[in-house]
N, C-alpha and C. Protein backbone atom coordinates (compact mmCIF):
# COMPACT_ATOMS: atom_id res chain seq x y z
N UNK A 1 106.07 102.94 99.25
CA UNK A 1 107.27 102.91 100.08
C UNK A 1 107.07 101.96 101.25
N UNK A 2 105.90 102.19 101.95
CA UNK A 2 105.50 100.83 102.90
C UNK A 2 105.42 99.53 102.56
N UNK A 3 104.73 99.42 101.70
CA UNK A 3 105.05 98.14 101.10
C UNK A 3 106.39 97.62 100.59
N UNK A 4 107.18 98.13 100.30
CA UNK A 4 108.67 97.83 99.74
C UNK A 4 109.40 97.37 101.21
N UNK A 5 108.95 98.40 102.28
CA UNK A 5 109.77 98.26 103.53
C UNK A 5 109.30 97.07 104.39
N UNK A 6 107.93 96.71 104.21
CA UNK A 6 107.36 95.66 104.53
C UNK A 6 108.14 94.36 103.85
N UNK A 7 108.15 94.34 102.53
CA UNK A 7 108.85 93.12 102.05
C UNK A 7 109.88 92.84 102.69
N UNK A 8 110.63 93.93 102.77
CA UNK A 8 112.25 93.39 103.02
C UNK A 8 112.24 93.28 104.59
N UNK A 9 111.48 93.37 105.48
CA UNK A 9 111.54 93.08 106.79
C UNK A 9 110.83 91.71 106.94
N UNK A 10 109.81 91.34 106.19
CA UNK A 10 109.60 89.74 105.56
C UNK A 10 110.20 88.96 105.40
N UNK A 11 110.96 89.21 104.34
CA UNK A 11 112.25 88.43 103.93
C UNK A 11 113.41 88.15 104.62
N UNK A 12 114.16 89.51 105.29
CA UNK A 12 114.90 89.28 106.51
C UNK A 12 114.27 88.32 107.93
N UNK A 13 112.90 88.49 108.15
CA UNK A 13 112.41 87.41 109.01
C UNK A 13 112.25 86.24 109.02
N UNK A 14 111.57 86.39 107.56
CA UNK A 14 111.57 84.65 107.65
C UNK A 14 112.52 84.04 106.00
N UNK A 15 113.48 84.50 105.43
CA UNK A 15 114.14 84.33 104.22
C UNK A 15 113.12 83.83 103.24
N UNK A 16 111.98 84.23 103.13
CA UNK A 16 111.29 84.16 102.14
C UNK A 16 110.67 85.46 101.30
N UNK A 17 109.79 85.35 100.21
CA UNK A 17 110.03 86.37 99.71
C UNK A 17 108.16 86.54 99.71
N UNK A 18 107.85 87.57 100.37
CA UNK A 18 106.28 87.93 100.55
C UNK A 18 105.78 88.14 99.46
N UNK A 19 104.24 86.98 99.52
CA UNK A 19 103.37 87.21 98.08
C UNK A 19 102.57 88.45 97.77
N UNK A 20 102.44 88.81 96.99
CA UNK A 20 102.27 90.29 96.45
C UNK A 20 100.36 90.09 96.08
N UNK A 21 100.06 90.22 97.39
CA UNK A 21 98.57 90.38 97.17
C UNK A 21 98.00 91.70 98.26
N UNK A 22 97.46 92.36 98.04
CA UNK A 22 96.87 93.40 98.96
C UNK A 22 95.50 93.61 98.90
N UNK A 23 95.50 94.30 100.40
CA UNK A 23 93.47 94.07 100.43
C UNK A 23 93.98 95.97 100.96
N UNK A 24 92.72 96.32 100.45
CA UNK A 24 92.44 98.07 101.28
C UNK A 24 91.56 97.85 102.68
N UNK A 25 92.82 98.35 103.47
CA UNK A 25 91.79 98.50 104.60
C UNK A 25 89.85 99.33 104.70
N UNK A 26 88.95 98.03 105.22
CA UNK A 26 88.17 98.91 105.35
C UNK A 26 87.60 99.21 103.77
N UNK A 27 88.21 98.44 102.86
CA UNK A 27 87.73 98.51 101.49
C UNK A 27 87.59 100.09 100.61
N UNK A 28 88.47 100.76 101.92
CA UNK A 28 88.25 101.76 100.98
C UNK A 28 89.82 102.43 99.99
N UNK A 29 89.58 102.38 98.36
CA UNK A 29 90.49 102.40 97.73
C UNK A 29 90.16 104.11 96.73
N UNK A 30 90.86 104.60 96.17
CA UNK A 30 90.97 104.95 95.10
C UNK A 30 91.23 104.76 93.97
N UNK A 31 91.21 104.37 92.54
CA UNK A 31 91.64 104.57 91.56
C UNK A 31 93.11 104.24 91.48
N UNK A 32 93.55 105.53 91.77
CA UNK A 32 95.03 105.97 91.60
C UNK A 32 95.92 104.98 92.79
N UNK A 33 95.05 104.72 93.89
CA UNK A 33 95.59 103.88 95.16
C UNK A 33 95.93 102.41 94.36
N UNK A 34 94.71 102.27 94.04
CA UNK A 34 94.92 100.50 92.97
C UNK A 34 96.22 100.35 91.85
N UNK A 35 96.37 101.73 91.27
CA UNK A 35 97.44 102.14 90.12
C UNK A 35 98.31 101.81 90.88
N UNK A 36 98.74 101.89 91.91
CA UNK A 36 100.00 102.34 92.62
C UNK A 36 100.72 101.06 92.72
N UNK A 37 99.50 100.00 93.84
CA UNK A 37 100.05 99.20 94.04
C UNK A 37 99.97 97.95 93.44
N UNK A 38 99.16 98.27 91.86
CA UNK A 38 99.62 97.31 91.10
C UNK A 38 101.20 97.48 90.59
N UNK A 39 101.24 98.58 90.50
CA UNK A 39 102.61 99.19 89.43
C UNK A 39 103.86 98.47 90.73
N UNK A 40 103.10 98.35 92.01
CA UNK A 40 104.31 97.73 92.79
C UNK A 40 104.38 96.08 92.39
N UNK A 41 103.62 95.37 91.75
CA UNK A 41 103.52 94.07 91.51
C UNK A 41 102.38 93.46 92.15
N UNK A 42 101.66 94.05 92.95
CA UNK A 42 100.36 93.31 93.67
C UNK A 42 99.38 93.50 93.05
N UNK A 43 98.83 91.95 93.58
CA UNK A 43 97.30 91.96 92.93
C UNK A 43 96.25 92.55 93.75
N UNK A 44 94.98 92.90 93.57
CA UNK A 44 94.42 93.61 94.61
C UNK A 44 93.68 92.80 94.91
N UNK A 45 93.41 92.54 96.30
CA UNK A 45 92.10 91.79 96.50
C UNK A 45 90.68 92.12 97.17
N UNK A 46 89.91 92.19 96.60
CA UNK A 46 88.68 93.06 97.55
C UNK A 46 87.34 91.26 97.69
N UNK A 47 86.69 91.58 98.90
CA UNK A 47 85.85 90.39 98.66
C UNK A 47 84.64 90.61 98.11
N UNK A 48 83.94 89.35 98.26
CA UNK A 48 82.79 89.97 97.78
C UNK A 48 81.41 89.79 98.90
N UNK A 49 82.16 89.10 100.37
CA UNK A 49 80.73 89.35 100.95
C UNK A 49 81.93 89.58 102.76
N UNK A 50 81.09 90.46 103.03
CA UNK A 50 81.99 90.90 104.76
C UNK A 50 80.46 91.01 105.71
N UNK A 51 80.79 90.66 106.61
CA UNK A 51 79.07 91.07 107.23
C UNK A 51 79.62 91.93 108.82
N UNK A 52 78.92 91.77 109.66
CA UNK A 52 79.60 92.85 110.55
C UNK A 52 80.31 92.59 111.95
N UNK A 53 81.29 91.70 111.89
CA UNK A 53 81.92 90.85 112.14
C UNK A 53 83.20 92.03 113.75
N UNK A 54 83.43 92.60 112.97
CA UNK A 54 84.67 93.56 113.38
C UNK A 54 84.33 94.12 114.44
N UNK A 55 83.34 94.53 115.00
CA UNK A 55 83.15 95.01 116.53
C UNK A 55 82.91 94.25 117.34
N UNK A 56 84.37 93.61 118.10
CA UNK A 56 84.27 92.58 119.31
C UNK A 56 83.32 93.09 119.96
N UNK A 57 82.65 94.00 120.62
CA UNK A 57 81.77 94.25 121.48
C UNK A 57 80.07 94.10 121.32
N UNK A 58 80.15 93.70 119.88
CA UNK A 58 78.60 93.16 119.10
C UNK A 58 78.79 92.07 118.69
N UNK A 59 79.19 91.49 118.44
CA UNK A 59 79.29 90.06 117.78
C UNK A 59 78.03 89.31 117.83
N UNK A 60 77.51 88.45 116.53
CA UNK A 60 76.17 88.19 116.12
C UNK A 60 76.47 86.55 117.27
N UNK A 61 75.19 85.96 117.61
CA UNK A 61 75.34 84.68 117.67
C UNK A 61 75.55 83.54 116.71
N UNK A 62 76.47 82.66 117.13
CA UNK A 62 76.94 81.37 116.28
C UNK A 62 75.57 81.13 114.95
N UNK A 63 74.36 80.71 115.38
CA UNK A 63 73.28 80.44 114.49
C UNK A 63 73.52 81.13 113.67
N UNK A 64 73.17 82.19 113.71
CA UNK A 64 73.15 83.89 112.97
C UNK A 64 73.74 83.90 112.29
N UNK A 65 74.98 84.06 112.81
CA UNK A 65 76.27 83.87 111.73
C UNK A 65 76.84 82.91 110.82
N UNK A 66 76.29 81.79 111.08
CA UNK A 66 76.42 80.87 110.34
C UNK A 66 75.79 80.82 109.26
N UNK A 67 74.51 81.57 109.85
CA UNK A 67 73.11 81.35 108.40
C UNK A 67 73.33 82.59 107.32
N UNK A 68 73.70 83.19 108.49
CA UNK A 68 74.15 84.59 107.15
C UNK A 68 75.13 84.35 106.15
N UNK A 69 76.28 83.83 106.68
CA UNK A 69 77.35 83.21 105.72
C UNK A 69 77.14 82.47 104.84
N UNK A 70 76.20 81.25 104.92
CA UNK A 70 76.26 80.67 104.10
C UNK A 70 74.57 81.26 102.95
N UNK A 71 74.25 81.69 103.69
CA UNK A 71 73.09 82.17 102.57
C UNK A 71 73.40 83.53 101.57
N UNK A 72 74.81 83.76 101.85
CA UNK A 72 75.69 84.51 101.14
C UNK A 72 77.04 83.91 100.15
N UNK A 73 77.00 82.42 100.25
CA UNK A 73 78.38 82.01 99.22
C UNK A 73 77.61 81.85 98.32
N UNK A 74 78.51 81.80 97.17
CA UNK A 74 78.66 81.57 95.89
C UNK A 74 79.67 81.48 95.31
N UNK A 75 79.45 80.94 94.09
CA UNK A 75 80.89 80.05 93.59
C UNK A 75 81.86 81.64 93.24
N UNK A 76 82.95 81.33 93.62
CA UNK A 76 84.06 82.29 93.43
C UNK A 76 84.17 83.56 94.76
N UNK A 77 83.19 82.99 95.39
CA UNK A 77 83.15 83.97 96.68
C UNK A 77 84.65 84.11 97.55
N UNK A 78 84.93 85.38 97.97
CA UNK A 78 86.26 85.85 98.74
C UNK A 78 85.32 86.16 99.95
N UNK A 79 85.26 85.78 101.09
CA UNK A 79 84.53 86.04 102.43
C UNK A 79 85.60 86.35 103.39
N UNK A 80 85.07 87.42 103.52
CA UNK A 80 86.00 88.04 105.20
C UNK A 80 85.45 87.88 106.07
N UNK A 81 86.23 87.70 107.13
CA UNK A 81 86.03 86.80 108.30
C UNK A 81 87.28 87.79 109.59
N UNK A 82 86.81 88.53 110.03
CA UNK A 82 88.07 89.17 110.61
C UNK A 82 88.55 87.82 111.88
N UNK A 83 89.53 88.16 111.87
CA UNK A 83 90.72 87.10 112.97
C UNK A 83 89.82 87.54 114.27
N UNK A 84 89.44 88.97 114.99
CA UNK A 84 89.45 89.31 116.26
C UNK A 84 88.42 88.73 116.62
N UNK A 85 87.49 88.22 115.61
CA UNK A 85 85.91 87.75 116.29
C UNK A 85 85.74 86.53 116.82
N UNK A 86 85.46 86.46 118.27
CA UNK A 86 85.66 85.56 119.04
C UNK A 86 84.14 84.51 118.08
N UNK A 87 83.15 84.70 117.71
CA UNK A 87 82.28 83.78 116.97
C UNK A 87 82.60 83.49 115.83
N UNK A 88 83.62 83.87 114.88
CA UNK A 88 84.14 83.43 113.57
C UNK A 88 85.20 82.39 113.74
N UNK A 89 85.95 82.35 115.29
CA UNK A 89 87.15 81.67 115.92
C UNK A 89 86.08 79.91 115.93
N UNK A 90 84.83 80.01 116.62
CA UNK A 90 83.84 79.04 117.25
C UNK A 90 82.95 78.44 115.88
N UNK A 91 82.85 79.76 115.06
CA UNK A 91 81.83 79.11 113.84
C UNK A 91 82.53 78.33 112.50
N UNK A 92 83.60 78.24 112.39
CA UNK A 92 84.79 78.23 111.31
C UNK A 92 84.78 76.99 110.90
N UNK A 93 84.62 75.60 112.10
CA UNK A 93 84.90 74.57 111.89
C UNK A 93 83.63 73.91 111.03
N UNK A 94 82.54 74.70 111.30
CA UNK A 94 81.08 74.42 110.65
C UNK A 94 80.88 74.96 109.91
N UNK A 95 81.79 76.13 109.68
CA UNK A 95 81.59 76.84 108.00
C UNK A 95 82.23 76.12 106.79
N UNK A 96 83.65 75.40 107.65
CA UNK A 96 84.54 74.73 106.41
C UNK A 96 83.37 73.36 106.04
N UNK A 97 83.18 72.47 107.11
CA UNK A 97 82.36 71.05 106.75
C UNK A 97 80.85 71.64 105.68
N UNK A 98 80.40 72.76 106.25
CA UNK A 98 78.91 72.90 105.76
C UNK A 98 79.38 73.15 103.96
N UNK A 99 80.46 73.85 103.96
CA UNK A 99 80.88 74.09 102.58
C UNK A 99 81.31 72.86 101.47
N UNK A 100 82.12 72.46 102.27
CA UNK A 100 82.40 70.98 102.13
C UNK A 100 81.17 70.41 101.36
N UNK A 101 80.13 69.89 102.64
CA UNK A 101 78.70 69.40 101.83
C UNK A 101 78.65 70.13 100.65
N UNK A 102 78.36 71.51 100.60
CA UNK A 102 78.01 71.86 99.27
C UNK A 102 78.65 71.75 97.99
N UNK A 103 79.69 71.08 98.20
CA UNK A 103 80.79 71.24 97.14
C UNK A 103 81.62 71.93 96.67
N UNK A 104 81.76 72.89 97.64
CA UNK A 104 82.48 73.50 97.64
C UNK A 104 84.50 73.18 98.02
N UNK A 105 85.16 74.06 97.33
CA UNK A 105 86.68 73.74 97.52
C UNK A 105 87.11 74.94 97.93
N UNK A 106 88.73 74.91 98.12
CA UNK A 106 89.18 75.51 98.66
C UNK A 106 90.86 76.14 98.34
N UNK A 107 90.93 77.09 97.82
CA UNK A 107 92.52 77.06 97.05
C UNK A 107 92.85 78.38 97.99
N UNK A 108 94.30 78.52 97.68
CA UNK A 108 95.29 79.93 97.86
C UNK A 108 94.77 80.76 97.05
N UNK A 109 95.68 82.23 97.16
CA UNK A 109 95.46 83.21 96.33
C UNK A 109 95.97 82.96 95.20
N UNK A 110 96.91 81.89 95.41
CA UNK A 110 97.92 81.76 94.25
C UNK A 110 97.34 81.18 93.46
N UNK A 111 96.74 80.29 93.81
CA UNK A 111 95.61 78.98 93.17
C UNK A 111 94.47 79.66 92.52
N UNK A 112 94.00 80.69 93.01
CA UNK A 112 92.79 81.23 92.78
C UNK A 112 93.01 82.44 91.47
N UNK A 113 94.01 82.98 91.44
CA UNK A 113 94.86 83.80 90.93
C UNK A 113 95.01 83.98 89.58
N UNK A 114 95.47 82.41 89.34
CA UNK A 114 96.25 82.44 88.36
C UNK A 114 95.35 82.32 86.66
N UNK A 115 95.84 83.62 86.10
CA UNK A 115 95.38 84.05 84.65
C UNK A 115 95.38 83.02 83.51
C-alpha cells in the first residue's frame, strides 16, 4: 500500500512514472516481504558489499575507506555508500577514477537489470 502511495505522489511531482526497484531497509527482508513486492512489479535490490559507513559519529578515515572499498569490488558488485557520510561525500571522486583505472564501468539499474 506504501509503495502504490509513493508512486502516485512521484508521478504527481514530477509527471513521471517511478522505477520499480526496492532495497530493504537495513537489509533486513523476509521471504514473504520479497513476494510482496515483487507481485507489486519491483525488482529487489540487495548489495553485495556495505561497510560501516552509517554512523555519522564514527566515520572511518578517507585512506581507510578507500582501501576497504576497493579491496572489496568485484565485477558485478552493488556497493552502498550511504548519502549521510560526510567521508563517502570526500572519497567518491577517487573511488569513481580508481575504478575507472581498473576497468571498471558504470550503468543504471535499468542497464544492469535487464534479463
Amino acid at each position: 500500500r506504501n509503495l502504490k502511495a509513493l508512486e502516485a505522489i512521484y508521478n504527481e511531482k514530477t509527471g513521471r512514472v517511478m522505477s520499480k526497484y526496492f532495497r530493504f531497509p537495513e537489509g533486513n527482508y523476509s521471504i514473504e516481504a520479497v513476494k510482496c513486492v515483487n507481485s507489486l512489479g519491483y525488482k529487489t535490490i540487495f548489495w553485495s558489499f556495505a561497510y560501516d559507513d552509517w554512523d555519522n559519529s564514527r566515520q572511518q578515515n578517507k585512506d581507510k575507506a578507500i582501501k576497504k572499498i576497493i579491496e572489496n569490488t568485484h565485477n558485478g558488485a552493488v556497493i552502498l555508500l550511504h548519502p549521510t557520510s560526510s567521508t563517502n561525500a570526500e572519497i567518491l571522486p577517487t573511488l569513481i577514477a580508481e575504478w575507472r583505472k581498473m576497468g571498471y564501468t558504470f550503468g543504471t539499474l535499468d542497464e544492469l537489470t535487464q534479463e
